[in-house]
Protein backbone atom coordinates (compact mmCIF):
# COMPACT_ATOMS: atom_id res chain seq x y z
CA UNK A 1 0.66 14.75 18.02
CA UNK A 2 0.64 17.87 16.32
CA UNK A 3 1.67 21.12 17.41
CA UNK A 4 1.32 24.94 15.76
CA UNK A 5 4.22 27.15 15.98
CA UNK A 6 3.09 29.21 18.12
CA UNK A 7 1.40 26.67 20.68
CA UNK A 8 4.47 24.64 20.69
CA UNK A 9 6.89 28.22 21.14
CA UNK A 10 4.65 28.63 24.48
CA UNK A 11 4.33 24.77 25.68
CA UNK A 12 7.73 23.89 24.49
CA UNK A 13 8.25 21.97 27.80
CA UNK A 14 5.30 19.66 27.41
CA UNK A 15 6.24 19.08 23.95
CA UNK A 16 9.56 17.53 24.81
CA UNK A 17 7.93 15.62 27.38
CA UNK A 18 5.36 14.11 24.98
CA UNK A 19 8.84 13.77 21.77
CA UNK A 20 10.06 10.84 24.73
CA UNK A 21 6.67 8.99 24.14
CA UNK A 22 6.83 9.54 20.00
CA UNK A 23 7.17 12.36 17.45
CA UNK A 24 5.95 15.37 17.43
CA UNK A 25 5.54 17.69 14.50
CA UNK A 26 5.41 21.01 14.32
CA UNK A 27 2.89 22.76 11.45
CA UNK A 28 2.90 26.84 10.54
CA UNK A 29 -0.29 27.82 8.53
CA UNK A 30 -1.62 23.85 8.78
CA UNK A 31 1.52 22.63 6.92
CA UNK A 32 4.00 20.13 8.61
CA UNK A 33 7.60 21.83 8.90
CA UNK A 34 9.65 20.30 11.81
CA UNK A 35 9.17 16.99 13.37
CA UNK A 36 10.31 16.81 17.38
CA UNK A 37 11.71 13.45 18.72
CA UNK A 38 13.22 11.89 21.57
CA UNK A 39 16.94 11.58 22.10
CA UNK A 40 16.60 7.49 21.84
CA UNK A 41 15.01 7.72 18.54
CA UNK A 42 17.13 10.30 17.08
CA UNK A 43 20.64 8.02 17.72
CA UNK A 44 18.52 5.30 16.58
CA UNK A 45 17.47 7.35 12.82
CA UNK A 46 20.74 8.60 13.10
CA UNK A 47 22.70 5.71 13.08
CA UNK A 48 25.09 6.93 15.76
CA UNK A 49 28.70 5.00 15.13
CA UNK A 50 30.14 3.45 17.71
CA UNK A 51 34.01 4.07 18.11
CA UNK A 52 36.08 1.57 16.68
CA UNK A 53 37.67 0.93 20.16
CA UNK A 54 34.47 0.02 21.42
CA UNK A 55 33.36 -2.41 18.85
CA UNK A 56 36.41 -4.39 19.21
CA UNK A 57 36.78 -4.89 22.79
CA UNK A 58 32.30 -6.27 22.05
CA UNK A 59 33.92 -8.62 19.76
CA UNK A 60 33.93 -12.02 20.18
CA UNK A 61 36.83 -14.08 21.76
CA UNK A 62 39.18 -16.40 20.29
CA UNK A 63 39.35 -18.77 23.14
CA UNK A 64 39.54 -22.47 21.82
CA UNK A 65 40.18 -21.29 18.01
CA UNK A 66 43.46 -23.16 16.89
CA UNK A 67 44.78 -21.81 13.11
CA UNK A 68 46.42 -24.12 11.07
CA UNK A 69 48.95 -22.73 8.19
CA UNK A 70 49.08 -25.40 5.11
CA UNK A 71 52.79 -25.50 4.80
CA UNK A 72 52.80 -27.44 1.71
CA UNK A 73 55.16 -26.33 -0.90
CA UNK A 74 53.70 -24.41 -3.71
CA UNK A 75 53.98 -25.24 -7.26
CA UNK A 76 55.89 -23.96 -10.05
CA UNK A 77 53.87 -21.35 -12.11
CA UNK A 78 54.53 -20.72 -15.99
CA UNK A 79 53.74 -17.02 -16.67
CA UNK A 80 55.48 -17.52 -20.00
CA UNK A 81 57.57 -14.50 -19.69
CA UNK A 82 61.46 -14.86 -20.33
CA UNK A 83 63.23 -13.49 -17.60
């Protein structure tokens, strides 16, 4: 929906009640110049970071997961430098 300044100044309560159902942009002399939206869709456009605690504890497990180390002896490397 669309909104003039001046409507939206004295109905500001209704349009925050209509930003949780979808954007709402606000126009001064018929030309768009502020968009209201709801808090959901503003962390989503946003792309609110999650803290770094957080993403690790969502992480998956390790349960079952068995690392091998090759512990075969590596090879002799010619760099052909004279030490």
């Amino acid at each position: 929906m669309s909104w003039q300044v001046q409507d939206a100044k004295q109905r500001l309560s209704e349009v925050l009640r209509e930003a949780e159902n979808g954007p709402q942009v606000i126009t001064r002399h018929g030309k768009e110049i502020a968009v209201v939206v709801g808090i959901d869709l503003y962390h989503e456009l946003a792309g609110i970071r999650v803290e770094l605690a957080d993403y690790l504890l969502q992480a998956p497990t390790t349960d079952g997961l068995e690392i091998v180390r090759d512990r075969t002896p590596m090879r002799e490397l010619d760099l052909g430098i004279d030490a």
